[in-house]
PDB file of N, CA and C in Angstrom:
ATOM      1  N   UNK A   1      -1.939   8.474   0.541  1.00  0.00           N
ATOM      2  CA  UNK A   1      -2.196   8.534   1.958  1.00  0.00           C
ATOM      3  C   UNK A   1      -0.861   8.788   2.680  1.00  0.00           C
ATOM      4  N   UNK A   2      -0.623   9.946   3.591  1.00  0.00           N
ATOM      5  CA  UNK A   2       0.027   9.902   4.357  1.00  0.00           C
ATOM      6  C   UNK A   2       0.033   9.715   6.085  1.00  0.00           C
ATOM      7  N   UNK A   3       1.118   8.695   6.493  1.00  0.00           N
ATOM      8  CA  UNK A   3       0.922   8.678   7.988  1.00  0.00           C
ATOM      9  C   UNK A   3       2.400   8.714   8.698  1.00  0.00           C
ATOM     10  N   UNK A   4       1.290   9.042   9.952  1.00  0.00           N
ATOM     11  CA  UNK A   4       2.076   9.708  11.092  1.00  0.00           C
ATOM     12  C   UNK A   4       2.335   8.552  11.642  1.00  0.00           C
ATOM     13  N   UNK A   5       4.025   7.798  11.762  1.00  0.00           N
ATOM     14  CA  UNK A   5       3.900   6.780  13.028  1.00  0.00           C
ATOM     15  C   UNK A   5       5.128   6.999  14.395  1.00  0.00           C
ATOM     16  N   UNK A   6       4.427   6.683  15.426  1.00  0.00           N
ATOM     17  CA  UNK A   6       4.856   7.012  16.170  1.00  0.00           C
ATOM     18  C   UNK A   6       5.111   5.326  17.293  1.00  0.00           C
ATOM     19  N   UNK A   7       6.719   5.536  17.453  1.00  0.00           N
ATOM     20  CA  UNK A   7       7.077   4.352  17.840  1.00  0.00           C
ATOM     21  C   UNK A   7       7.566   5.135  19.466  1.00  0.00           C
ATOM     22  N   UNK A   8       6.935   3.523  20.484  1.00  0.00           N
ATOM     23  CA  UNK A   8       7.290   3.910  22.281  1.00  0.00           C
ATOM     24  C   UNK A   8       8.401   2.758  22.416  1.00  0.00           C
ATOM     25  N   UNK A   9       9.314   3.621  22.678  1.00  0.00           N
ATOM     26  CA  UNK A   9      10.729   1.840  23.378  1.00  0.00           C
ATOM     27  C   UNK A   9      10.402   1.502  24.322  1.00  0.00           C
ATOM     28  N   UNK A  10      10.325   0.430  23.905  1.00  0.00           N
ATOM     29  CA  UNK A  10       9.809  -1.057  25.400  1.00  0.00           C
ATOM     30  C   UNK A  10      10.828  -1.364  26.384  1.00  0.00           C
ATOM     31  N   UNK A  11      11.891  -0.771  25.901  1.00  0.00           N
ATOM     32  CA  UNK A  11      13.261  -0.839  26.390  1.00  0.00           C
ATOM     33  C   UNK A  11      14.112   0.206  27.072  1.00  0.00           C
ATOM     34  N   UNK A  12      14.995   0.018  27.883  1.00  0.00           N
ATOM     35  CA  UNK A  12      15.478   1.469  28.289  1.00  0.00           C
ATOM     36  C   UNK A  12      16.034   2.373  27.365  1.00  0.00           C
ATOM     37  N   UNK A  13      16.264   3.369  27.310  1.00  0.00           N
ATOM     38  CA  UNK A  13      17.023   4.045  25.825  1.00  0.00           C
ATOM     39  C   UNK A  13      18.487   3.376  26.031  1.00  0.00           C
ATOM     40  N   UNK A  14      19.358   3.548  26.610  1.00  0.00           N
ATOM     41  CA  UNK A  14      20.562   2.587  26.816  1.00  0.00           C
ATOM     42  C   UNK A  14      20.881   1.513  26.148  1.00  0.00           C
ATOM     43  N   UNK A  15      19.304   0.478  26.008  1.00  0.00           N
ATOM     44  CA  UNK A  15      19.397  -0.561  25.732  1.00  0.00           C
ATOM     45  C   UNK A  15      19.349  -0.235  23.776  1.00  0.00           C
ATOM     46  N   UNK A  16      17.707   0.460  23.712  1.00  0.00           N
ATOM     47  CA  UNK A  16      17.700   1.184  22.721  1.00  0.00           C
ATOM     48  C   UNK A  16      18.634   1.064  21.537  1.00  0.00           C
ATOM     49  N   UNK A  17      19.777   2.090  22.503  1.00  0.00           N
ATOM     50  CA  UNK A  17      20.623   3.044  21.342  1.00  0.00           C
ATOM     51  C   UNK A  17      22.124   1.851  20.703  1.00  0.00           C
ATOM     52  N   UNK A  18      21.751   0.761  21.607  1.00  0.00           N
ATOM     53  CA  UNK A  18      22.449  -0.095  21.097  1.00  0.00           C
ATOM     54  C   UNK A  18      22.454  -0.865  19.483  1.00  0.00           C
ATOM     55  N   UNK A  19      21.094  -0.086  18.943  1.00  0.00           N
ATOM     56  CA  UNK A  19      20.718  -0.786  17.897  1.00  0.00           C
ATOM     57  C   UNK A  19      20.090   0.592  16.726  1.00  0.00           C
ATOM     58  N   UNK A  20      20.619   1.478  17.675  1.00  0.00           N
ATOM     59  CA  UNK A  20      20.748   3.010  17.093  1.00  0.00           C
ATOM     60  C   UNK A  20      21.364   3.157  14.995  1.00  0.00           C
ATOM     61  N   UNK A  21      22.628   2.921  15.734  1.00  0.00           N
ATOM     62  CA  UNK A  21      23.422   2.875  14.283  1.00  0.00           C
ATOM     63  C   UNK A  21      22.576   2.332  12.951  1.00  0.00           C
ATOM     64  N   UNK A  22      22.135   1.016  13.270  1.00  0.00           N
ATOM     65  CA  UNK A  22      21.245  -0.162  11.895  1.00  0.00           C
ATOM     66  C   UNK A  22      20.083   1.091  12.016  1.00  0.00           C
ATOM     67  N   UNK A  23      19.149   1.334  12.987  1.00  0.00           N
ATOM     68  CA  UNK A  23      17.920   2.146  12.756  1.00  0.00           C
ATOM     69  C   UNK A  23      18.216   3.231  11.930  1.00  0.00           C
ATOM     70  N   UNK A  24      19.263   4.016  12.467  1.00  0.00           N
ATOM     71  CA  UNK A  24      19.786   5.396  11.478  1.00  0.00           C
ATOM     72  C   UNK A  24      20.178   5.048   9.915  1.00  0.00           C
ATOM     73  N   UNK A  25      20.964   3.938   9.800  1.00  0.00           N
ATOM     74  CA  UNK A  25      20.960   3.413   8.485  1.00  0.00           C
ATOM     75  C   UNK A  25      19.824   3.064   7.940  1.00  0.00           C
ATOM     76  N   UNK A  26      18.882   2.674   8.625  1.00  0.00           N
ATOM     77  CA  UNK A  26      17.585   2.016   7.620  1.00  0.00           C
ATOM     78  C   UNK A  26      16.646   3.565   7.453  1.00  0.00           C
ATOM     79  N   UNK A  27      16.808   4.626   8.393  1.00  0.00           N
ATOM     80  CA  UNK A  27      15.914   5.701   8.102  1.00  0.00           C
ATOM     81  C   UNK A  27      16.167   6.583   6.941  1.00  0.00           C
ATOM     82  N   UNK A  28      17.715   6.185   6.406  1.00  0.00           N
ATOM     83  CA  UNK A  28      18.289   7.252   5.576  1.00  0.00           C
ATOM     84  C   UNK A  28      17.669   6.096   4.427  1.00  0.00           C
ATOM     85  N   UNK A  29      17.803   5.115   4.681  1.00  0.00           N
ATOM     86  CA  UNK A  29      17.771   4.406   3.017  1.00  0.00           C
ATOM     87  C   UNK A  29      16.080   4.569   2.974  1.00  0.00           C
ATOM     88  N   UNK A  30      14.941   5.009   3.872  1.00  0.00           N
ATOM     89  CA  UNK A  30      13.912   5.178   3.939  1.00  0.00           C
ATOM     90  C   UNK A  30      13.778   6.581   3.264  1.00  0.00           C
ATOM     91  N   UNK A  31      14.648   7.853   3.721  1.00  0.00           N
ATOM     92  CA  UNK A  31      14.292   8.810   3.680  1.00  0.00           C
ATOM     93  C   UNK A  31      14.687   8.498   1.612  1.00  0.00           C
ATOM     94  N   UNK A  32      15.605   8.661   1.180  1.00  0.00           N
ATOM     95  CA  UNK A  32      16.612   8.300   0.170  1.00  0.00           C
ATOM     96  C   UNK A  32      15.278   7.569  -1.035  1.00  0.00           C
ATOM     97  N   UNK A  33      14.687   6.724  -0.312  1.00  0.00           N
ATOM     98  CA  UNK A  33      13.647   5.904  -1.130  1.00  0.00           C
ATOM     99  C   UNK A  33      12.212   6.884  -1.357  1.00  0.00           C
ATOM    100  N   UNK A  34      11.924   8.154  -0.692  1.00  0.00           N
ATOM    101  CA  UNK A  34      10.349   9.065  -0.412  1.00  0.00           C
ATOM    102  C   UNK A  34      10.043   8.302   0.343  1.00  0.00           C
ATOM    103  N   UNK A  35       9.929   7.218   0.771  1.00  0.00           N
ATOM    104  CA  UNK A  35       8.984   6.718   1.971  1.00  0.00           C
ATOM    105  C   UNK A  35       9.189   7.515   3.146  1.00  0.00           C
ATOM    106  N   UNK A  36      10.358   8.006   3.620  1.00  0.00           N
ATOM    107  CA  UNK A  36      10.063   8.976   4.882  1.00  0.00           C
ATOM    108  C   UNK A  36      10.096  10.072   4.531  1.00  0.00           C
ATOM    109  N   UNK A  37       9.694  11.432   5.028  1.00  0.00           N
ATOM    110  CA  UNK A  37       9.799  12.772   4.766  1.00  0.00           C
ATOM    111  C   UNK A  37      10.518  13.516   6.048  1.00  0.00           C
ATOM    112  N   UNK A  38      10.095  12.879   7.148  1.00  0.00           N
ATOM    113  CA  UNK A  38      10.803  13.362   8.873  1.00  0.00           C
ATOM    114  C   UNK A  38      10.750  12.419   9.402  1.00  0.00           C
ATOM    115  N   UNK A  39      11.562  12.548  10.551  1.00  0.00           N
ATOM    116  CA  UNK A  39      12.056  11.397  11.447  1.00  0.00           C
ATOM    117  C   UNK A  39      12.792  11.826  12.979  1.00  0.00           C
ATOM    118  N   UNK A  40      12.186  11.899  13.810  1.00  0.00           N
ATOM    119  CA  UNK A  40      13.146  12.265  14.792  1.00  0.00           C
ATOM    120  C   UNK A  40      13.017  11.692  16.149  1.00  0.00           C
ATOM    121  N   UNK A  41      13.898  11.665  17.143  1.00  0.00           N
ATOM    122  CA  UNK A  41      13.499  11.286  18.825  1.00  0.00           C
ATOM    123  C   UNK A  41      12.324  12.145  19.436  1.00  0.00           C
ATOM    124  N   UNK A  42      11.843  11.760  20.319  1.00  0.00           N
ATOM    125  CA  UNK A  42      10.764  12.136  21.217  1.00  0.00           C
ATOM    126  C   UNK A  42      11.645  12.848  22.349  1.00  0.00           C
ATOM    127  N   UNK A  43      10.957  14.358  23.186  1.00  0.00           N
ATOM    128  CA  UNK A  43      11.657  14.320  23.739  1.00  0.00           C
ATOM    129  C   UNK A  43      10.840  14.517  25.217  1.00  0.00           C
ATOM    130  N   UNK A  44      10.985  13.963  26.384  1.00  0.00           N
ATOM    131  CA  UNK A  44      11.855  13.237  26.677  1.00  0.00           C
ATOM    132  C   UNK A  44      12.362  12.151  25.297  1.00  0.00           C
ATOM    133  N   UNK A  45      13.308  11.325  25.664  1.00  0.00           N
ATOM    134  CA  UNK A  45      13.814  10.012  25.067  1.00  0.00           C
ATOM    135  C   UNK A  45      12.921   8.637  25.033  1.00  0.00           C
ATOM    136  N   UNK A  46      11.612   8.609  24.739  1.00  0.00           N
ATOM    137  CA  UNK A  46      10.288   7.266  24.830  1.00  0.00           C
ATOM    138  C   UNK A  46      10.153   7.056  23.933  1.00  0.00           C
ATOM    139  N   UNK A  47      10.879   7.466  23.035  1.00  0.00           N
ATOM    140  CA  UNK A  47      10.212   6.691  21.181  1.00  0.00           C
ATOM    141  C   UNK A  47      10.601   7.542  20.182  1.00  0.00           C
ATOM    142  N   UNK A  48       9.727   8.227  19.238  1.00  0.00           N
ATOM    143  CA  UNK A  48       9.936   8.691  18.051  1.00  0.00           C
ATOM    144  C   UNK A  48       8.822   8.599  17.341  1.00  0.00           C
ATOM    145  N   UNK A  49       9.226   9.936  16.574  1.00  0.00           N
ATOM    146  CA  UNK A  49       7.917   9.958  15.334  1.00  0.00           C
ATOM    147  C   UNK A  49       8.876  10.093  14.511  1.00  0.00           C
ATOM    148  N   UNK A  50       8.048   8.917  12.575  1.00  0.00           N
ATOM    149  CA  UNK A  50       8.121   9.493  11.414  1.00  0.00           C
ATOM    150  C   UNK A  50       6.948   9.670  10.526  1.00  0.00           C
ATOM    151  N   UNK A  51       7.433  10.439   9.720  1.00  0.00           N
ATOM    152  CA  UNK A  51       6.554  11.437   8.771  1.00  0.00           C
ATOM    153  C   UNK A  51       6.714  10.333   7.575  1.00  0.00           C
ATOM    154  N   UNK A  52       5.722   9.797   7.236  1.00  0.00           N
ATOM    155  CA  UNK A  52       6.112   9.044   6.089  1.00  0.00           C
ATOM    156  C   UNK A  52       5.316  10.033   4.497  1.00  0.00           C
ATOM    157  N   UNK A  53       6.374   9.892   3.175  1.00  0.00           N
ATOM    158  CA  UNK A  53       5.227  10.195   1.658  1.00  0.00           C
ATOM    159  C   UNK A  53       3.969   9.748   1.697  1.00  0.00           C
ATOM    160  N   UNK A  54       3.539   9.906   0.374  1.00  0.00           N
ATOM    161  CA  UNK A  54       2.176   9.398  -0.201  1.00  0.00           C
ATOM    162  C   UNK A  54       2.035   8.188  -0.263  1.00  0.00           C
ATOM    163  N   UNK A  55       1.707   7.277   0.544  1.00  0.00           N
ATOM    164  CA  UNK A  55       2.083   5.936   0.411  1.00  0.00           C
ATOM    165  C   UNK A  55       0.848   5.217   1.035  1.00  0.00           C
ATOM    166  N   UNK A  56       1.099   3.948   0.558  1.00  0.00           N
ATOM    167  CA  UNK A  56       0.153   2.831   0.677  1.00  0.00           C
ATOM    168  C   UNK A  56       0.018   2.603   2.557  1.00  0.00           C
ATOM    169  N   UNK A  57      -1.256   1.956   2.942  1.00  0.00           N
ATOM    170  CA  UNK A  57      -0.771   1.612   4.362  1.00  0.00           C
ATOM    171  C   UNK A  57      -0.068   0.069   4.334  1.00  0.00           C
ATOM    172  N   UNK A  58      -0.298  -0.274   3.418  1.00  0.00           N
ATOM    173  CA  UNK A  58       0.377  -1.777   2.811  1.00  0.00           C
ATOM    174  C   UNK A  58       2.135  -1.573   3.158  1.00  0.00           C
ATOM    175  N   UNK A  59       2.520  -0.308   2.635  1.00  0.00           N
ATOM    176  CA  UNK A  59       3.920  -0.031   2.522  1.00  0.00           C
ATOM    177  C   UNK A  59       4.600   0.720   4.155  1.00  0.00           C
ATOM    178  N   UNK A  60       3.183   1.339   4.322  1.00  0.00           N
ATOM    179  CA  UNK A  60       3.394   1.856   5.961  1.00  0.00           C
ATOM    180  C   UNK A  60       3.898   0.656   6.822  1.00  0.00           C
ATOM    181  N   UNK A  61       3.091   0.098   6.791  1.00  0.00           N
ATOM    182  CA  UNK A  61       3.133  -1.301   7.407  1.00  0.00           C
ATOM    183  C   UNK A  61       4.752  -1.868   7.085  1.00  0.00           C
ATOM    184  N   UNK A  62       5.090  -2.074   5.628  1.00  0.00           N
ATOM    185  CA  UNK A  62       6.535  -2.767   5.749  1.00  0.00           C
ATOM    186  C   UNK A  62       7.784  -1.694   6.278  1.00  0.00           C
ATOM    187  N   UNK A  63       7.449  -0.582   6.354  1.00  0.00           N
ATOM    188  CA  UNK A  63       8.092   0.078   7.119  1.00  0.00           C
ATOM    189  C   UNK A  63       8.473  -0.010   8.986  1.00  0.00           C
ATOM    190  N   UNK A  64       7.438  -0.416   9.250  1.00  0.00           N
ATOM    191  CA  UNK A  64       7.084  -0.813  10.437  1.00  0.00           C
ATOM    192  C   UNK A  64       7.387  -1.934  10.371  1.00  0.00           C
ATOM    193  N   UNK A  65       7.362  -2.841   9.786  1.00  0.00           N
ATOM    194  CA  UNK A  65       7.924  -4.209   9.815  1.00  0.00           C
ATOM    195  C   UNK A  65       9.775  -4.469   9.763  1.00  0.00           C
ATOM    196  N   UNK A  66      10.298  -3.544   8.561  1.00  0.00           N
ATOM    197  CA  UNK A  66      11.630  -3.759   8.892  1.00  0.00           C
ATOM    198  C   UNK A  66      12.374  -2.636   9.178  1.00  0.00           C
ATOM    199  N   UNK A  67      11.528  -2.139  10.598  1.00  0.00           N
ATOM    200  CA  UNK A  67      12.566  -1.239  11.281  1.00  0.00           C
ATOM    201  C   UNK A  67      13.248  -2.396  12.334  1.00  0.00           C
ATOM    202  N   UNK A  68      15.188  -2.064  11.954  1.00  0.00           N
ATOM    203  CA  UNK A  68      15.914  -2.753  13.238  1.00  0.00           C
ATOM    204  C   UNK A  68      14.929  -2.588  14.523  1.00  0.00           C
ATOM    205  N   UNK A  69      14.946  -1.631  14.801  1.00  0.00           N
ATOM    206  CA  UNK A  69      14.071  -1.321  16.338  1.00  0.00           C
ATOM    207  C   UNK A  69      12.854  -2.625  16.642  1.00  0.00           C
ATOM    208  N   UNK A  70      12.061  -2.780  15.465  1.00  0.00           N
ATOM    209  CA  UNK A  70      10.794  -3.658  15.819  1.00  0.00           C
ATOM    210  C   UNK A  70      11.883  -5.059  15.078  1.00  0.00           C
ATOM    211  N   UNK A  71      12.509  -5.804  14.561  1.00  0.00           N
ATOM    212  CA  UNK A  71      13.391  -6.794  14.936  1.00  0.00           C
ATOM    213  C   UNK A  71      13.694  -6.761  15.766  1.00  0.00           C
ATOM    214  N   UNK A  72      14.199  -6.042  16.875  1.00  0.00           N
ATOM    215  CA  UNK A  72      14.973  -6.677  18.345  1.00  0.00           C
ATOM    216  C   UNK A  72      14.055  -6.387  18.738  1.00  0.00           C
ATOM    217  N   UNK A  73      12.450  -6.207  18.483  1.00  0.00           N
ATOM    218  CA  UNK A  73      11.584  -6.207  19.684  1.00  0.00           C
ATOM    219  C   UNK A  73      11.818  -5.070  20.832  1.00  0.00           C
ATOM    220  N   UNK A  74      11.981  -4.151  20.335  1.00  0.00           N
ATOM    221  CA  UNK A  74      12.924  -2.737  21.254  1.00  0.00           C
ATOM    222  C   UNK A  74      11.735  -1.740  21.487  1.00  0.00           C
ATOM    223  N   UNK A  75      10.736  -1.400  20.308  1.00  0.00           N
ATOM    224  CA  UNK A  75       9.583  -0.800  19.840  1.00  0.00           C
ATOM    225  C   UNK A  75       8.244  -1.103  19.771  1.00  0.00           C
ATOM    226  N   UNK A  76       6.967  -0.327  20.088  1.00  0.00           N
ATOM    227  CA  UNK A  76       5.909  -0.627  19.649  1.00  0.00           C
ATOM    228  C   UNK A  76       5.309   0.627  18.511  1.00  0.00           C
ATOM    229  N   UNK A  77       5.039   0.432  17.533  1.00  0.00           N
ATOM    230  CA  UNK A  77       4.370   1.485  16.968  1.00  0.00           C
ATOM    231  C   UNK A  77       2.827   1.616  16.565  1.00  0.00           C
ATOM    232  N   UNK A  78       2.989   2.752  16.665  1.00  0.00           N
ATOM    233  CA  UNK A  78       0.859   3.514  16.207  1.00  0.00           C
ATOM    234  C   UNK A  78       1.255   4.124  15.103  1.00  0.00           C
ATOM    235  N   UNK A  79       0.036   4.001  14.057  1.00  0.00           N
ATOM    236  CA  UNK A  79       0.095   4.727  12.487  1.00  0.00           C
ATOM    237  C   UNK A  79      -1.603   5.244  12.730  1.00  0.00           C
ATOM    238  N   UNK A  80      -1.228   6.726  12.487  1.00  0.00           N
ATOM    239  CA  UNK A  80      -2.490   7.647  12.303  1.00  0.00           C
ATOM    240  C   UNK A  80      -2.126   7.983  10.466  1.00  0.00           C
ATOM    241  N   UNK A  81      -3.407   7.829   9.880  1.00  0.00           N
ATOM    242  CA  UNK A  81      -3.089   7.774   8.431  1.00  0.00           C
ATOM    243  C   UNK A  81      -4.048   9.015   8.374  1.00  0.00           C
ATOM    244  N   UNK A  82      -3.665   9.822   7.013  1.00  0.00           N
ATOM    245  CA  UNK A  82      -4.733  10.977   6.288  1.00  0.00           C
ATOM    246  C   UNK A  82      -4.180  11.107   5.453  1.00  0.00           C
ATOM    247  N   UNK A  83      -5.207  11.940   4.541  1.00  0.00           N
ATOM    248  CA  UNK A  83      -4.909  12.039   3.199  1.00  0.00           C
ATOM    249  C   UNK A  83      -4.291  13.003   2.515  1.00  0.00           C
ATOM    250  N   UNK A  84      -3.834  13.928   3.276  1.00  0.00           N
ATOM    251  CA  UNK A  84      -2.935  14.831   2.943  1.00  0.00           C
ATOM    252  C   UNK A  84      -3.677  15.887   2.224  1.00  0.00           C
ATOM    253  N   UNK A  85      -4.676  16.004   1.954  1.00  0.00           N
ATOM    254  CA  UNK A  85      -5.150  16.935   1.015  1.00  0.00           C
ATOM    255  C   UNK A  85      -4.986  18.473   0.827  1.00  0.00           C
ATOM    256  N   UNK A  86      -4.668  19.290   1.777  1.00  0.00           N
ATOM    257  CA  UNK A  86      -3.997  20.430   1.802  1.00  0.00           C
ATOM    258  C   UNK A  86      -2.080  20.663   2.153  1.00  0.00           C
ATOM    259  N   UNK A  87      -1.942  20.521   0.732  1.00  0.00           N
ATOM    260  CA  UNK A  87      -0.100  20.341   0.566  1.00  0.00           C
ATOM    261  C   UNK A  87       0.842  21.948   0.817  1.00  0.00           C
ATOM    262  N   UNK A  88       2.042  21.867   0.929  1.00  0.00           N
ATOM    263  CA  UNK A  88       2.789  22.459   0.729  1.00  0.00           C
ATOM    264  C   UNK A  88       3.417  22.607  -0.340  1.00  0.00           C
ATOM    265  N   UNK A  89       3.852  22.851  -1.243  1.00  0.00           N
ATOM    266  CA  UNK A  89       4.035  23.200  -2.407  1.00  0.00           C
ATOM    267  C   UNK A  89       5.444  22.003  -2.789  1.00  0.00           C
ATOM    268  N   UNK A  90       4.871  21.198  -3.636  1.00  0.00           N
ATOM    269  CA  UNK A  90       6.394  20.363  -3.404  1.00  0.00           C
ATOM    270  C   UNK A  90       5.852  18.982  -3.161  1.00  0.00           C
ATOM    271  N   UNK A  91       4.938  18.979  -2.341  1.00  0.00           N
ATOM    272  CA  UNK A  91       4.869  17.291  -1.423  1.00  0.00           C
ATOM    273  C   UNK A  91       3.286  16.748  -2.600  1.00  0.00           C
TER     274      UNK A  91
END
């Protein structure tokens, strides 16, 4: 199963990007692990989407659980899940 989650900052981006650096570190050790595939800002600046692998919603979920962002309470996120069934060659 793959899902789409998409996180809104509860916070100003200012406040946000204060906690920028740990988030960017935890997305690479995400990306690094297959659990993420994309990852980027929203633009305007209100949140972010990532692209997560083939993965459990069990594991979606701890993703969402130890993003820095949702520790300081900075984030809310939505997970739209599917099954990926028509791939790109590779995934």
């Amino acid at each position: 199963m793959f899902h789409i989650l998409t996180l809104t900052y509860l916070k100003p981006v200012e406040v946000v990007d204060q906690t920028r650096a740990a988030h960017v570190a935890w997305l690479k050790d995400e990306v690094a692990a297959g659990r993420i595939l994309l990852a980027g800002r929203l633009e305007p600046l209100t949140g972010g989407v990532l692209i997560t692998g083939d993965i459990s919603a069990e594991d979606a979920q701890q993703i969402i659980d130890t993003d820095p962002y949702t520790l300081e309470g900075l984030v809310s996120y939505e997970r739209v899940s599917f099954n990926g069934s028509i791939r790109a060659p590779g995934l």
